[in-house]
N, C-alpha and C. Protein backbone atom coordinates (compact mmCIF):
# COMPACT_ATOMS: atom_id res chain seq x y z
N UNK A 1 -9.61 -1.02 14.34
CA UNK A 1 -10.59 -1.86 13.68
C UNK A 1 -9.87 -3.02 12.98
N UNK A 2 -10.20 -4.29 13.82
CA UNK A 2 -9.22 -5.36 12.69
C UNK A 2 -10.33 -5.82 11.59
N UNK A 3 -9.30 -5.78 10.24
CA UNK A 3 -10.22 -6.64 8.84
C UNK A 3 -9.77 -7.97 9.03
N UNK A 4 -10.60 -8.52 8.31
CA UNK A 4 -11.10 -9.58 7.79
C UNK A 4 -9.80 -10.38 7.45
N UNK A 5 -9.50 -11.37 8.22
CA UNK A 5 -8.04 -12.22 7.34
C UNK A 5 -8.43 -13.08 6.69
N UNK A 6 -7.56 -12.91 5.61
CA UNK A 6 -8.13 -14.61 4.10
C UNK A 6 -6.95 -15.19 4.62
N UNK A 7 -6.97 -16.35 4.50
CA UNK A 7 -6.35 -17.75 4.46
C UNK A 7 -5.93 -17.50 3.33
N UNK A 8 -4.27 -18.14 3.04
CA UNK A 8 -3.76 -18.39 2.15
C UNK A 8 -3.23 -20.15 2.46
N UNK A 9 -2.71 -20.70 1.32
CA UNK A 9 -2.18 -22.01 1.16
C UNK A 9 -1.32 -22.25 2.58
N UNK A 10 -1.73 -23.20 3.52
CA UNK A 10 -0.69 -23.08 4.38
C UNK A 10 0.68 -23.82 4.58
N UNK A 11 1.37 -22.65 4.69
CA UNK A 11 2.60 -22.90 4.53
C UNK A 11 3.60 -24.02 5.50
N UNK A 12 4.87 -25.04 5.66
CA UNK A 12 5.93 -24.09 4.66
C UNK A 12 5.54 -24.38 3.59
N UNK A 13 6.23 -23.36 2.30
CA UNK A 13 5.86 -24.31 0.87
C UNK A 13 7.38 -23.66 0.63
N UNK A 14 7.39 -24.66 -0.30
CA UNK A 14 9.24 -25.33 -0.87
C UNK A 14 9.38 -24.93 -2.20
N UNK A 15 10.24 -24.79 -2.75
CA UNK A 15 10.69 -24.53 -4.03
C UNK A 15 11.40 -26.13 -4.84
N UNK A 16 10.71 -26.30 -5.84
CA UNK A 16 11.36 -26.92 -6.84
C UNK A 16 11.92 -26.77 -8.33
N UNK A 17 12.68 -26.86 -8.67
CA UNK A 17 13.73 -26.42 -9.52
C UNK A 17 13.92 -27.56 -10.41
N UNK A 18 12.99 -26.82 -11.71
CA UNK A 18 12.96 -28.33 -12.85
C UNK A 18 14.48 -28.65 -13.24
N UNK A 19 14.62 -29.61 -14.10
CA UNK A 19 16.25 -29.79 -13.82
C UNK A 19 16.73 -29.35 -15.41
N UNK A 20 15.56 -28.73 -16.20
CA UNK A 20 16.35 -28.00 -16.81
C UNK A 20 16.62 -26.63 -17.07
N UNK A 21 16.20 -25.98 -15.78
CA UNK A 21 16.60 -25.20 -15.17
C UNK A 21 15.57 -23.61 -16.19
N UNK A 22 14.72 -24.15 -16.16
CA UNK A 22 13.80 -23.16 -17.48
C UNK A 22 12.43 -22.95 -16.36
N UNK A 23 12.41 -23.65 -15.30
CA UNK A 23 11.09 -22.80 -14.58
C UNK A 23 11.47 -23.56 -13.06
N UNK A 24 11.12 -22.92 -12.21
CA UNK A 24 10.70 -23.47 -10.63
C UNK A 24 9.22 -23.52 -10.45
N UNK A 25 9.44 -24.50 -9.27
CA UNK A 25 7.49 -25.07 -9.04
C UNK A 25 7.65 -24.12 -7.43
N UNK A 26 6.37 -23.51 -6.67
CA UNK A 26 6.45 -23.47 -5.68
C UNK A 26 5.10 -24.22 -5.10
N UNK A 27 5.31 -25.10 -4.33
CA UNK A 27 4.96 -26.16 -3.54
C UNK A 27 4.52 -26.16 -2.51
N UNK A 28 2.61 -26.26 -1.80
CA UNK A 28 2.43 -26.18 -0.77
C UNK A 28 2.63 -27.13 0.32
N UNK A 29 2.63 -26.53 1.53
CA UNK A 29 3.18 -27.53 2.26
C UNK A 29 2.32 -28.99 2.47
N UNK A 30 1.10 -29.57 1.99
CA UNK A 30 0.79 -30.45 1.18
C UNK A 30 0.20 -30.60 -0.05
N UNK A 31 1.63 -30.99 -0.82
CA UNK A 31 2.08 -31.01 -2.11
C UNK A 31 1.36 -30.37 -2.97
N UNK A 32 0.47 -29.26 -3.10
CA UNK A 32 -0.04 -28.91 -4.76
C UNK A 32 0.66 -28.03 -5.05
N UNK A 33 0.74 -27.87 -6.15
CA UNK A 33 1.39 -26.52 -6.96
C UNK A 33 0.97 -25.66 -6.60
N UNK A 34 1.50 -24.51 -6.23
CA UNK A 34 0.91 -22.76 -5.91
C UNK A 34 1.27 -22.31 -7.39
N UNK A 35 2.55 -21.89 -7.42
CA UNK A 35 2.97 -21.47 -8.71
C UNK A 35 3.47 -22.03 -9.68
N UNK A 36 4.21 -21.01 -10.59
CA UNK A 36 5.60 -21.62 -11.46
C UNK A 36 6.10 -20.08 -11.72
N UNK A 37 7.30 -20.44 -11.28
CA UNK A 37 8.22 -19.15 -11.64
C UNK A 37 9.23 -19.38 -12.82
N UNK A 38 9.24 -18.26 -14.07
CA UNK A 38 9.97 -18.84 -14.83
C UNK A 38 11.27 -17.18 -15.63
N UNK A 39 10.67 -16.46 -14.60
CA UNK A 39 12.15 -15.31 -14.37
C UNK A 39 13.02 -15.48 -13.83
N UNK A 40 14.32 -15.04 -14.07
CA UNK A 40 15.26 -15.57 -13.66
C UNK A 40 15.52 -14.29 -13.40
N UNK A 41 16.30 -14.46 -12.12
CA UNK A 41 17.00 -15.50 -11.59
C UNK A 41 15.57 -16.41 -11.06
N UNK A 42 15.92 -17.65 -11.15
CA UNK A 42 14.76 -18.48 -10.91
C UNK A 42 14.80 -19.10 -9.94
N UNK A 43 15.67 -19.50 -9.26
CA UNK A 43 15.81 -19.76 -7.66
C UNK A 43 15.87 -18.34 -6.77
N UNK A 44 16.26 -17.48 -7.05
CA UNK A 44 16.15 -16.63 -6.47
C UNK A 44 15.02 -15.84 -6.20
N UNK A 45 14.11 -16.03 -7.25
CA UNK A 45 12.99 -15.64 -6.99
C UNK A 45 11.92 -16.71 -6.83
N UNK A 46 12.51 -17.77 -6.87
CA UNK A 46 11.33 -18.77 -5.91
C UNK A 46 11.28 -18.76 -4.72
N UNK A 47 12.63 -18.79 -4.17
CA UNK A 47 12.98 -19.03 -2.53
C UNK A 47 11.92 -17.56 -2.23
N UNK A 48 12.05 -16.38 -2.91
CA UNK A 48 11.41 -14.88 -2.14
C UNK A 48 10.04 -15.56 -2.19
N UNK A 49 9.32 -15.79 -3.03
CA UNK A 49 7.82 -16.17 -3.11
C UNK A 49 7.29 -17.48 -2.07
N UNK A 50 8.55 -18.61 -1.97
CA UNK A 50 8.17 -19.52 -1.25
C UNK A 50 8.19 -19.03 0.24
N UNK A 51 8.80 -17.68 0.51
CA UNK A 51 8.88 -17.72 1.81
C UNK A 51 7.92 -16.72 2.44
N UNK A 52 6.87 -16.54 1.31
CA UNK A 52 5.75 -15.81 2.23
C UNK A 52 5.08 -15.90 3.13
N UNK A 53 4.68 -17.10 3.44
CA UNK A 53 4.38 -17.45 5.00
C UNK A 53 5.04 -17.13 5.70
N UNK A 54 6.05 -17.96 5.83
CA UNK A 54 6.90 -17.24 6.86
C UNK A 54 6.95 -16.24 7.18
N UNK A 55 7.26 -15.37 6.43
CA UNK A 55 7.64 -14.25 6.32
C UNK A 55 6.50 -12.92 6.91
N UNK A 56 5.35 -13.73 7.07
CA UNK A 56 4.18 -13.14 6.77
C UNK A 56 3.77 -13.41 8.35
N UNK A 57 4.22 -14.78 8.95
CA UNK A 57 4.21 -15.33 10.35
C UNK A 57 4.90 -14.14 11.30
N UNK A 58 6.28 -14.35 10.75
CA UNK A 58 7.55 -13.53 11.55
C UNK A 58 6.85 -11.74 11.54
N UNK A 59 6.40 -11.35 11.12
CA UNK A 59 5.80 -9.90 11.07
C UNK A 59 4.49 -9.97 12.59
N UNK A 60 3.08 -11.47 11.59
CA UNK A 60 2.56 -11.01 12.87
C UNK A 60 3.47 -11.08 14.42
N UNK A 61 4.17 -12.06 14.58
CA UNK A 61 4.68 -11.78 15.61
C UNK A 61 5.55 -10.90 15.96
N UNK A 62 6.08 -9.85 14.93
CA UNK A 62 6.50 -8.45 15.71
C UNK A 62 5.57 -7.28 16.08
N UNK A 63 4.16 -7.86 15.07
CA UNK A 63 2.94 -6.58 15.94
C UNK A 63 2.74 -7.35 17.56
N UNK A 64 2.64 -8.10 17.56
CA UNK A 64 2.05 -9.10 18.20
C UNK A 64 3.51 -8.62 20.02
N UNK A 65 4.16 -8.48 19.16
CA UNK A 65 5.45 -8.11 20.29
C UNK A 65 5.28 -6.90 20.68
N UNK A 66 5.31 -5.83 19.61
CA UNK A 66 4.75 -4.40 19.70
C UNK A 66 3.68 -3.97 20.96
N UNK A 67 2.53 -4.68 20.61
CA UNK A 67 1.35 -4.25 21.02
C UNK A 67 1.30 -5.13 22.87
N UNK A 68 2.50 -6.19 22.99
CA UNK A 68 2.42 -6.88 24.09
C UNK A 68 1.59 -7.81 24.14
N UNK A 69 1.61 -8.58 23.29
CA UNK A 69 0.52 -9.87 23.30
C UNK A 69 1.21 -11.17 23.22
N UNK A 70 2.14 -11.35 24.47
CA UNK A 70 2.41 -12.65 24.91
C UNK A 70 3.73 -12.96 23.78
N UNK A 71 4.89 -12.31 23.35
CA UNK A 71 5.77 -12.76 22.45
C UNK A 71 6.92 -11.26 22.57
N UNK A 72 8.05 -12.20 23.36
CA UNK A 72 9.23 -11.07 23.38
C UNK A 72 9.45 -10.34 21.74
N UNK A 73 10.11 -9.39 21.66
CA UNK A 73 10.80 -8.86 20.78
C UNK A 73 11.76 -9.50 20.13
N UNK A 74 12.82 -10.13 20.82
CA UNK A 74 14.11 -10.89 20.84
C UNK A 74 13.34 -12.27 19.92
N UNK A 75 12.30 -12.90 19.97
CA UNK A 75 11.71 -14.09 19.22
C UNK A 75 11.13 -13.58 17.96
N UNK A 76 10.69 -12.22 18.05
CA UNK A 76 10.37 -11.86 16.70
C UNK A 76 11.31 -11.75 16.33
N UNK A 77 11.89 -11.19 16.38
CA UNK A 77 13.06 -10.41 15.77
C UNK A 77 13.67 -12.02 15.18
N UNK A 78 14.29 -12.73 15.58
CA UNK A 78 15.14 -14.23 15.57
C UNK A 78 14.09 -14.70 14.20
N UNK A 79 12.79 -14.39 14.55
CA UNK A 79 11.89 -15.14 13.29
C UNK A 79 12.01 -14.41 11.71
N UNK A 80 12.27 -12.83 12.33
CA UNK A 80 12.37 -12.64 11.01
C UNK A 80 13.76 -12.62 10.29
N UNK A 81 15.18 -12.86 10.93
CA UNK A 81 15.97 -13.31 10.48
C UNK A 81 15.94 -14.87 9.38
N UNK A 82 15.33 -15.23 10.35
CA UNK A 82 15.29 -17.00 9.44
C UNK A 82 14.35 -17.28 8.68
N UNK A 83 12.95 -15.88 8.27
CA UNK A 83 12.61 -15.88 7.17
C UNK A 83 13.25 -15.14 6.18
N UNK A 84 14.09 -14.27 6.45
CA UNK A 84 14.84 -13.32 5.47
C UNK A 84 15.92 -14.17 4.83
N UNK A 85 16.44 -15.40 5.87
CA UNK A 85 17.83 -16.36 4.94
C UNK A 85 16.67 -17.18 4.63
N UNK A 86 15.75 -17.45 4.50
CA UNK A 86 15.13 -18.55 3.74
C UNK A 86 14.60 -17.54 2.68
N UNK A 87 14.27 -16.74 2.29
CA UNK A 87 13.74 -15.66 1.45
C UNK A 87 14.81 -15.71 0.43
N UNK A 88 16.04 -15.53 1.34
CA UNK A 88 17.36 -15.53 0.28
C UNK A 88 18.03 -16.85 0.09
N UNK A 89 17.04 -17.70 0.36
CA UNK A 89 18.00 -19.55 -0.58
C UNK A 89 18.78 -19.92 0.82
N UNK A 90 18.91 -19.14 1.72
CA UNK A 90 19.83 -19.28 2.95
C UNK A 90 19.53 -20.36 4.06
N UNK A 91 20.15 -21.21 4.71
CA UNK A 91 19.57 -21.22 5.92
C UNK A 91 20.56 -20.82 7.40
N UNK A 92 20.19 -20.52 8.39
CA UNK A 92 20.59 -20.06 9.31
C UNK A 92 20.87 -21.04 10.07
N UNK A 93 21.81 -21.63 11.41
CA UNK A 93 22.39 -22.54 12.22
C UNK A 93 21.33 -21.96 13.33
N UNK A 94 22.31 -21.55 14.08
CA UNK A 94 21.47 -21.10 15.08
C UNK A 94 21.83 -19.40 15.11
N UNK A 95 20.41 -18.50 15.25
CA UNK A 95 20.54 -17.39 15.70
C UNK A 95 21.24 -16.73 16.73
């Protein structure tokens, strides 16, 4: 039985990092504020929050691989690497 999907802000959304270093903005991918993160580590926990889309993308496409609906394993898999280094402040070259 599939539920009901809500729409969230669509992503990417970016992290900004006030410069005096006392809160981060997270930023939809056209420009409004989603949040403000002001625990620290504060980049570290912006980059995790900014990368929920993604992150959230790279999953459906490992059910989506699972179940055989048109998307190798090997591409999920690659997606959720390069949301996990963007999760972690990271970015990846090539997989």
């Amino acid at each position: 039985m599939k539920t009901k999907t809500k729409k969230h802000s669509r992503g990417p959304w970016a992290v900004g990092i006030e410069t005096d270093d006392h809160e981060a903005q997270i930023i939809s991918a056209d420009g409004q504020h989603l949040a403000t993160v002001e625990q620290y580590p504060l980049e570290a926990n912006a980059h995790l929050i900014a990368s929920a889309p993604e992150m959230l993308e790279a999953l459906n496409q490992v059910e989506r691989a699972w179940v055989g609906d048109g998307i190798e394993m090997s591409a999920a898999v690659d997606s959720c690497l390069l949301a996990i280094a963007h999760a972690e402040g990271r970015e990846l070259g090539c997989i």
